[in-house]
Protein backbone atom coordinates (compact mmCIF):
# COMPACT_ATOMS: atom_id res chain seq x y z
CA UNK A 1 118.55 141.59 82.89
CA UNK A 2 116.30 140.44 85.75
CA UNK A 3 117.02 137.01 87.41
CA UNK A 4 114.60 134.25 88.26
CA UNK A 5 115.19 133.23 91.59
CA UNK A 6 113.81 129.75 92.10
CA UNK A 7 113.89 126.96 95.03
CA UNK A 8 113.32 123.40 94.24
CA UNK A 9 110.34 121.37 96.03
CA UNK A 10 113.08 119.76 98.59
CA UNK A 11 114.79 122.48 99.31
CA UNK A 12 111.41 124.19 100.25
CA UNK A 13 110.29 121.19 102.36
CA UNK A 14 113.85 121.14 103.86
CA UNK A 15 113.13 125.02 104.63
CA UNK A 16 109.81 124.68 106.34
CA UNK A 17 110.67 121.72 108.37
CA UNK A 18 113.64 123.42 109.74
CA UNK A 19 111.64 126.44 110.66
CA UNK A 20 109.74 124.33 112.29
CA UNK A 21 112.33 122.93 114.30
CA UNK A 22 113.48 126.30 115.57
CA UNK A 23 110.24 127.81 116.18
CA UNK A 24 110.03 124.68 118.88
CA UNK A 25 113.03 125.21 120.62
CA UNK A 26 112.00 128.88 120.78
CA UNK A 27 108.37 128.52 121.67
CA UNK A 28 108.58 125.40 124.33
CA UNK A 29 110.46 124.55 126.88
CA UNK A 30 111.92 120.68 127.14
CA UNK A 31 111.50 119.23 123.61
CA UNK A 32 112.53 115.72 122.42
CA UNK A 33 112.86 114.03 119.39
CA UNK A 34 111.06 110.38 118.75
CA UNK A 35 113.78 108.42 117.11
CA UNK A 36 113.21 104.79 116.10
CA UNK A 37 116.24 104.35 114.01
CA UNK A 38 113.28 104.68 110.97
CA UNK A 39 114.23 106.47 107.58
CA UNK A 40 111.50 109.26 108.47
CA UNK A 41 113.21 109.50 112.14
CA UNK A 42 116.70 109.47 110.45
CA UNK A 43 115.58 112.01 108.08
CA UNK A 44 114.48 114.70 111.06
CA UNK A 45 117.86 114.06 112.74
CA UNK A 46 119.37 115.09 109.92
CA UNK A 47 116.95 118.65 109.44
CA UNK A 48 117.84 118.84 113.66
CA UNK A 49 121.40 119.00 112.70
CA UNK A 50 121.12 121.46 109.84
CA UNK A 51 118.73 123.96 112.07
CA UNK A 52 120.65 124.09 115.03
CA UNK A 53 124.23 123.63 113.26
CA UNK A 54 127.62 124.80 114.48
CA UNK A 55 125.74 123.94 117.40
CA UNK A 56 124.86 120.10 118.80
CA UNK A 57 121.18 119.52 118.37
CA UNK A 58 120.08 121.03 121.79
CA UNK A 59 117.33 118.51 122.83
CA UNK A 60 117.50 114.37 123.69
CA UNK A 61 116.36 111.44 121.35
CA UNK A 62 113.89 109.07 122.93
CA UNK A 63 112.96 105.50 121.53
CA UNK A 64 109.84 103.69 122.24
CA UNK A 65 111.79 100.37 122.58
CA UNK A 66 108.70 97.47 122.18
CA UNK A 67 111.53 95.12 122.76
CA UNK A 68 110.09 93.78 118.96
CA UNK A 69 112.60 95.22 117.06
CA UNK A 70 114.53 94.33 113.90
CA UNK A 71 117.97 93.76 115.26
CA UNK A 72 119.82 96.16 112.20
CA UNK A 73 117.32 99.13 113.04
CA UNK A 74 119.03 98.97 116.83
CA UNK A 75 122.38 98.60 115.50
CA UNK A 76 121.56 101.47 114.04
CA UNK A 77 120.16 103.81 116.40
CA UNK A 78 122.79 103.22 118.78
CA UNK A 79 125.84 104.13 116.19
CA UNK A 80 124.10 107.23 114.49
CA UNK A 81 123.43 108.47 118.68
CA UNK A 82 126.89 107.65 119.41
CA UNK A 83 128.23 109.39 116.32
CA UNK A 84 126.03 112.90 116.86
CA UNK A 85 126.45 113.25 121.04
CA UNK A 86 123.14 112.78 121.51
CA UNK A 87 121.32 111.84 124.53
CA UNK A 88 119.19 108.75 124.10
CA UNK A 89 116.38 108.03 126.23
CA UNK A 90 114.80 104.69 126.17
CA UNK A 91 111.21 104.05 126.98
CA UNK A 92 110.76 100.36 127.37
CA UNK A 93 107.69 98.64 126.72
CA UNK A 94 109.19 95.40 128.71
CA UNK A 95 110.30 97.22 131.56
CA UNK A 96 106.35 98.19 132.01
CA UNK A 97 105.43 94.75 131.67
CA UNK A 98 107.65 93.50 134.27
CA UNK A 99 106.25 96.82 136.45
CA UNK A 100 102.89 96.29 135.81
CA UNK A 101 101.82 99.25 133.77
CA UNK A 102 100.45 97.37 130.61
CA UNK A 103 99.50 94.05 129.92
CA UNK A 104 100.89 91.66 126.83
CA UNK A 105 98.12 91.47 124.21
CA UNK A 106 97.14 88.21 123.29
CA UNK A 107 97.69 88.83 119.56
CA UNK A 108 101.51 89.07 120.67
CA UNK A 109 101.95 92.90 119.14
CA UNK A 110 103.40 95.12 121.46
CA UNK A 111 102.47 98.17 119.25
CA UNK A 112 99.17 99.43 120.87
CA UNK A 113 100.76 99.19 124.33
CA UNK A 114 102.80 101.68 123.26
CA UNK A 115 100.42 104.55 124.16
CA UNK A 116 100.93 104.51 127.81
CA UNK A 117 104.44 103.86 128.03
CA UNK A 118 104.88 107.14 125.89
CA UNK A 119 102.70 108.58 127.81
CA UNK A 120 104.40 107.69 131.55
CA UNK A 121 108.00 109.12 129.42
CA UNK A 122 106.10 111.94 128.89
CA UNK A 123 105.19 112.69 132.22
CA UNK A 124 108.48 111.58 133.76
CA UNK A 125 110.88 114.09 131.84
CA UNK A 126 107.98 116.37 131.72
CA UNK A 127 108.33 116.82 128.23
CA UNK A 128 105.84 119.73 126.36
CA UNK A 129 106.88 119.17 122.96
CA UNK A 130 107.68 115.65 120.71
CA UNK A 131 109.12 115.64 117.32
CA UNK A 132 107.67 112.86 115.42
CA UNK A 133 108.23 111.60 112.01
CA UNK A 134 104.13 111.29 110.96
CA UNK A 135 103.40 112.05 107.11
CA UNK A 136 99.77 113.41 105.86
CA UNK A 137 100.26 110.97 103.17
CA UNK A 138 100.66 107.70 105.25
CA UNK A 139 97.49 106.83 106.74
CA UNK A 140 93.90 108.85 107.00
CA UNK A 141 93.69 109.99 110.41
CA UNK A 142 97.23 111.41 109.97
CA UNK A 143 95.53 113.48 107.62
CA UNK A 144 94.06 115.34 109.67
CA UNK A 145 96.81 115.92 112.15
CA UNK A 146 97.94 119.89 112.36
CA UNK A 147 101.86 120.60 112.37
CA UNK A 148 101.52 121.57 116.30
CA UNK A 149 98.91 119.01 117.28
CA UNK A 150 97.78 120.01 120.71
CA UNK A 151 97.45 116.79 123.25
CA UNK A 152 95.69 117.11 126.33
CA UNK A 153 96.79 116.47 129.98
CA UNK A 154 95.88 112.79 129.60
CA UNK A 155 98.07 112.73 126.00
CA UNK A 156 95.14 112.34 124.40
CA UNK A 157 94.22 114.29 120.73
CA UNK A 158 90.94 115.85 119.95
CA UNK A 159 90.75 115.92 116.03
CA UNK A 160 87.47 118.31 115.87
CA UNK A 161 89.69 120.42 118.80
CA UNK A 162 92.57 122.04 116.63
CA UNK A 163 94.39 124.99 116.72
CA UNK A 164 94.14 127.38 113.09
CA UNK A 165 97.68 127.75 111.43
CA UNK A 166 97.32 130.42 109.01
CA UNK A 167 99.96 132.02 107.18
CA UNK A 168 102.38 128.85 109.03
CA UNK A 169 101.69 130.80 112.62
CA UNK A 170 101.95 127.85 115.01
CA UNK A 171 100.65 128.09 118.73
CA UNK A 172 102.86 126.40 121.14
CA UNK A 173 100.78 127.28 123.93
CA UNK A 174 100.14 125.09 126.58
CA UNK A 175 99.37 124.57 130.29
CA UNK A 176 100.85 122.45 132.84
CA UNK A 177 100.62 118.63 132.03
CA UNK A 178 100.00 119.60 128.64
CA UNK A 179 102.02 118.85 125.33
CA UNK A 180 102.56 119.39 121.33
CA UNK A 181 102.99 116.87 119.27
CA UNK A 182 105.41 118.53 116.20
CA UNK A 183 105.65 117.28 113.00
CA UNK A 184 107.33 118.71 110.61
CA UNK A 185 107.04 116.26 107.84
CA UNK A 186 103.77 116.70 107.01
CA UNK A 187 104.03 118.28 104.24
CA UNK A 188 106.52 115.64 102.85
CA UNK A 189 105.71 111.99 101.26
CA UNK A 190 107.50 108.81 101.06
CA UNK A 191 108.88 109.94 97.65
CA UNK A 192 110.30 113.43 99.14
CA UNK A 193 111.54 111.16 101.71
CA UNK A 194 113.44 109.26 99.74
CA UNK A 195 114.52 112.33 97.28
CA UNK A 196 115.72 113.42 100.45
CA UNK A 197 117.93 110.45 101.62
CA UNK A 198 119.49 110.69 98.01
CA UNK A 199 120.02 114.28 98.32
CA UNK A 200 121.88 114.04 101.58
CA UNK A 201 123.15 110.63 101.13
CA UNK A 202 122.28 109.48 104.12
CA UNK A 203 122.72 105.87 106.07
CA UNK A 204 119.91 103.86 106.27
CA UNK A 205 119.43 100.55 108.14
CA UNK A 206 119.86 97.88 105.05
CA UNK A 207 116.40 96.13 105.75
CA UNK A 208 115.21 99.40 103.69
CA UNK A 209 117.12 97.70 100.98
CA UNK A 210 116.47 94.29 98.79
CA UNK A 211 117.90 91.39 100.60
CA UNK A 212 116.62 87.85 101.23
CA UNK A 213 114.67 86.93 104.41
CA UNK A 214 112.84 84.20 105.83
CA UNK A 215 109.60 84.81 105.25
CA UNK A 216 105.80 83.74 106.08
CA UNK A 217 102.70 85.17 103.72
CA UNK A 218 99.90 86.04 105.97
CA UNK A 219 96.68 88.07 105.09
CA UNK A 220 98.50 88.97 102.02
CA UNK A 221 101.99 90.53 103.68
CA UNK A 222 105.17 89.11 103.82
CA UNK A 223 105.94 89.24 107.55
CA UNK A 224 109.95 88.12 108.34
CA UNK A 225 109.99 84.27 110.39
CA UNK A 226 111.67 86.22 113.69
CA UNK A 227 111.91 85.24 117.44
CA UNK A 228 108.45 87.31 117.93
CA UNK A 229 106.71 86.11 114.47
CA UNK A 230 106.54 82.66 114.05
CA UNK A 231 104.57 80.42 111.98
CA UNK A 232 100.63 79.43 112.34
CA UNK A 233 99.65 75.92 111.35
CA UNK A 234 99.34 75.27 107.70
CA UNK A 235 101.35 78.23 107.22
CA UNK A 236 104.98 77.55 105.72
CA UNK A 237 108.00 79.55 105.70
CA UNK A 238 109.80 80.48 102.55
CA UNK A 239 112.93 82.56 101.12
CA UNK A 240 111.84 86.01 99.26
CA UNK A 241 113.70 89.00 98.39
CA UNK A 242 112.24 91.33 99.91
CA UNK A 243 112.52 94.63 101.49
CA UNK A 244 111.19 97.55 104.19
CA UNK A 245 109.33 100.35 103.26
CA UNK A 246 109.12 101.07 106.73
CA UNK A 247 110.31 99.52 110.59
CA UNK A 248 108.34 99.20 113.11
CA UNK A 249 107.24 96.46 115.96
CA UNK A 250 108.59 93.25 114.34
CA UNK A 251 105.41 91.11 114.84
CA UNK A 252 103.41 93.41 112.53
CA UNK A 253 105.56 95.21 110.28
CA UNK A 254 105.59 93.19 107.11
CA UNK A 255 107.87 93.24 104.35
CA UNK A 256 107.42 93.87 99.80
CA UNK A 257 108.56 91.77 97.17
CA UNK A 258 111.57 93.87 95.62
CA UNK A 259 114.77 93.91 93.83
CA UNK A 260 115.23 97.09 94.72
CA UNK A 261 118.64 97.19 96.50
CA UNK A 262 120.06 100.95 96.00
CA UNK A 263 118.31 104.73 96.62
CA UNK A 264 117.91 105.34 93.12
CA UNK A 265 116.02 101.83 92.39
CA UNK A 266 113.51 102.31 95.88
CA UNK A 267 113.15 106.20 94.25
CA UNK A 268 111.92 104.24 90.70
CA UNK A 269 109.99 101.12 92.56
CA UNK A 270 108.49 104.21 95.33
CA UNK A 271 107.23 106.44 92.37
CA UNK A 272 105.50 103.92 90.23
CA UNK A 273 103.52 102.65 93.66
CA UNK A 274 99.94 103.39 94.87
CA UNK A 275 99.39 101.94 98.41
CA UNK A 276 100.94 103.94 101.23
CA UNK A 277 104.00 102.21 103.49
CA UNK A 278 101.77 101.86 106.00
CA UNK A 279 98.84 100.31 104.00
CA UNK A 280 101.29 97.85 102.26
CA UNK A 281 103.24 96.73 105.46
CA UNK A 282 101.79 97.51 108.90
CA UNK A 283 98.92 94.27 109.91
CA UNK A 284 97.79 96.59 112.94
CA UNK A 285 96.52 98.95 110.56
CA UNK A 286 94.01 96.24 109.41
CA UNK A 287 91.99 96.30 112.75
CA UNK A 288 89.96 98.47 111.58
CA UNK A 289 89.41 101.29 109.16
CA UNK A 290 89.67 103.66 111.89
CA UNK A 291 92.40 101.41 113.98
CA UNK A 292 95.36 104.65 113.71
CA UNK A 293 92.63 107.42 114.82
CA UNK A 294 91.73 105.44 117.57
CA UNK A 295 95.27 105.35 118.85
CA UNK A 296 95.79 108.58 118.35
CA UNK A 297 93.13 110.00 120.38
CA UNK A 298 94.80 107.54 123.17
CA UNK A 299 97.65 109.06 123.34
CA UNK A 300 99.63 107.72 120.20
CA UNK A 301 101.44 109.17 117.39
């Protein structure tokens, strides 16, 4: 009697994304992982330790500290580093004010000045290949990203300049100066995400749960009243219970009204939902309709 064998949609998304992983480390030179202390972030970790285990995941975890950050995501960061032996690298957005290399916008978000910061990281530990956490499904222009997006030797990204990758053959190569951006969630979405969180019941900062904040409705978000966010006049601060469907730069990452306060409720409230995380929460999306693909071709991920 012949057997059926079968894999389940995580466990092939799982698959893939560690493939992924190890065709990096066996294809470039000096990867790194972007790690923000974010649930898509926490979630690669956790496929680094699974493709690379007995061993310790052999490549460093970087942050793009804005100095904006929600204090819970550091706490965080710091204790699941500690606990894994990893090397964390910090790229500081106010160390390159104090130096010079950006400016502060006026608008008071730090997250466009991002870009070079990355960038100068980049070029200091001469890195030629950068996990991130990007998702087809969060925004357009990531869309349109390849799994090994090729940036030049300015950082920047070409989207009408991709490499094919048929039959999942991915091209690492590169010349001097030059570097891969690697993501291998892009086949996932916020809901496989969170499938996946359950699955491997993993810790998650608890601003992804329902709590009660402080809040201030602007532009039709709930952004959290915070040393960096503070209240316009005629605006008026007000309790909500709310939570994060995703962490970012705290002066434009906004909050949702929810009671959801465990995995399995965020699963339920994440299914029945039809606006991306990014749509529903992030005000520097709003720019423009083509603010994120402008970034990108700057240098950002």
């Amino acid at each position: 009697m012949s057997q059926t064998y079968r894999v389940s949609h995580l466990a092939a998304l799982e698959a893939e994304s560690i493939f992924i992983m190890r065709e990096v480390v066996a294809e470039l030179e000096r990867p790194v992982l972007l790690f923000s202390g974010g649930k898509d972030s926490i979630v690669m970790l956790r496929l680094a330790e699974k493709a690379f285990a007995p061993a310790r995941v052999p490549f460093p975890v970087m942050h793009v500290d804005t100095g904006h950050n929600f204090p819970e995501v550091l706490t965080y960061r710091d204790a699941r580093v500690e606990e894994l032996g990893l090397q964390l690298l910090v790229a500081s957005v106010p160390e390159a004010l104090e130096a010079g290399l950006v400016r502060e916008p006026a608008d008071g978000s730090r997250n466009r000045i991002q870009t070079p910061v990355l960038l100068a990281a980049v070029e200091k530990y001469r890195f030629d290949a950068l996990f991130g956490g990007a998702r087809r499904d969060e925004e357009k222009a990531r869309a349109k990203e390849r799994v090994f997006s090729f940036r030049d030797d300015f950082g920047q990204w070409d989207p009408k300049n991709q490499r094919p990758e048929l039959w999942s053959l991915y091209n690492g190569r590169h010349h001097p100066g030059e570097s891969i951006r690697v993501f291998p969630l892009s086949n996932w979405t916020e809901l496989d995400v969170w499938h996946y969180i359950a699955s491997e019941g993993l810790a998650l900062p608890q601003i992804y749960y329902a709590h009660e904040r402080e809040v201030i409705e602007r532009d039709g978000m709930l952004y959290a009243v915070n040393e960096f966010f503070a209240a316009r006049a005629g605006e008026t601060a007000f309790v909500e219970t709310v939570r994060y469907r995703t962490v970012g730069d705290a002066s434009c990452t906004a909050a949702v009204r929810s009671v959801a306060d465990t995995v399995e409720k965020v699963i339920e409230e994440v299914a029945a939902t039809r606006i991306t995380e990014r749509g529903a929460t992030r005000g520097d999306d709003r720019v423009s309709e083509a603010a994120m693909e402008d970034r990108k071709r700057e240098g950002y991920f």
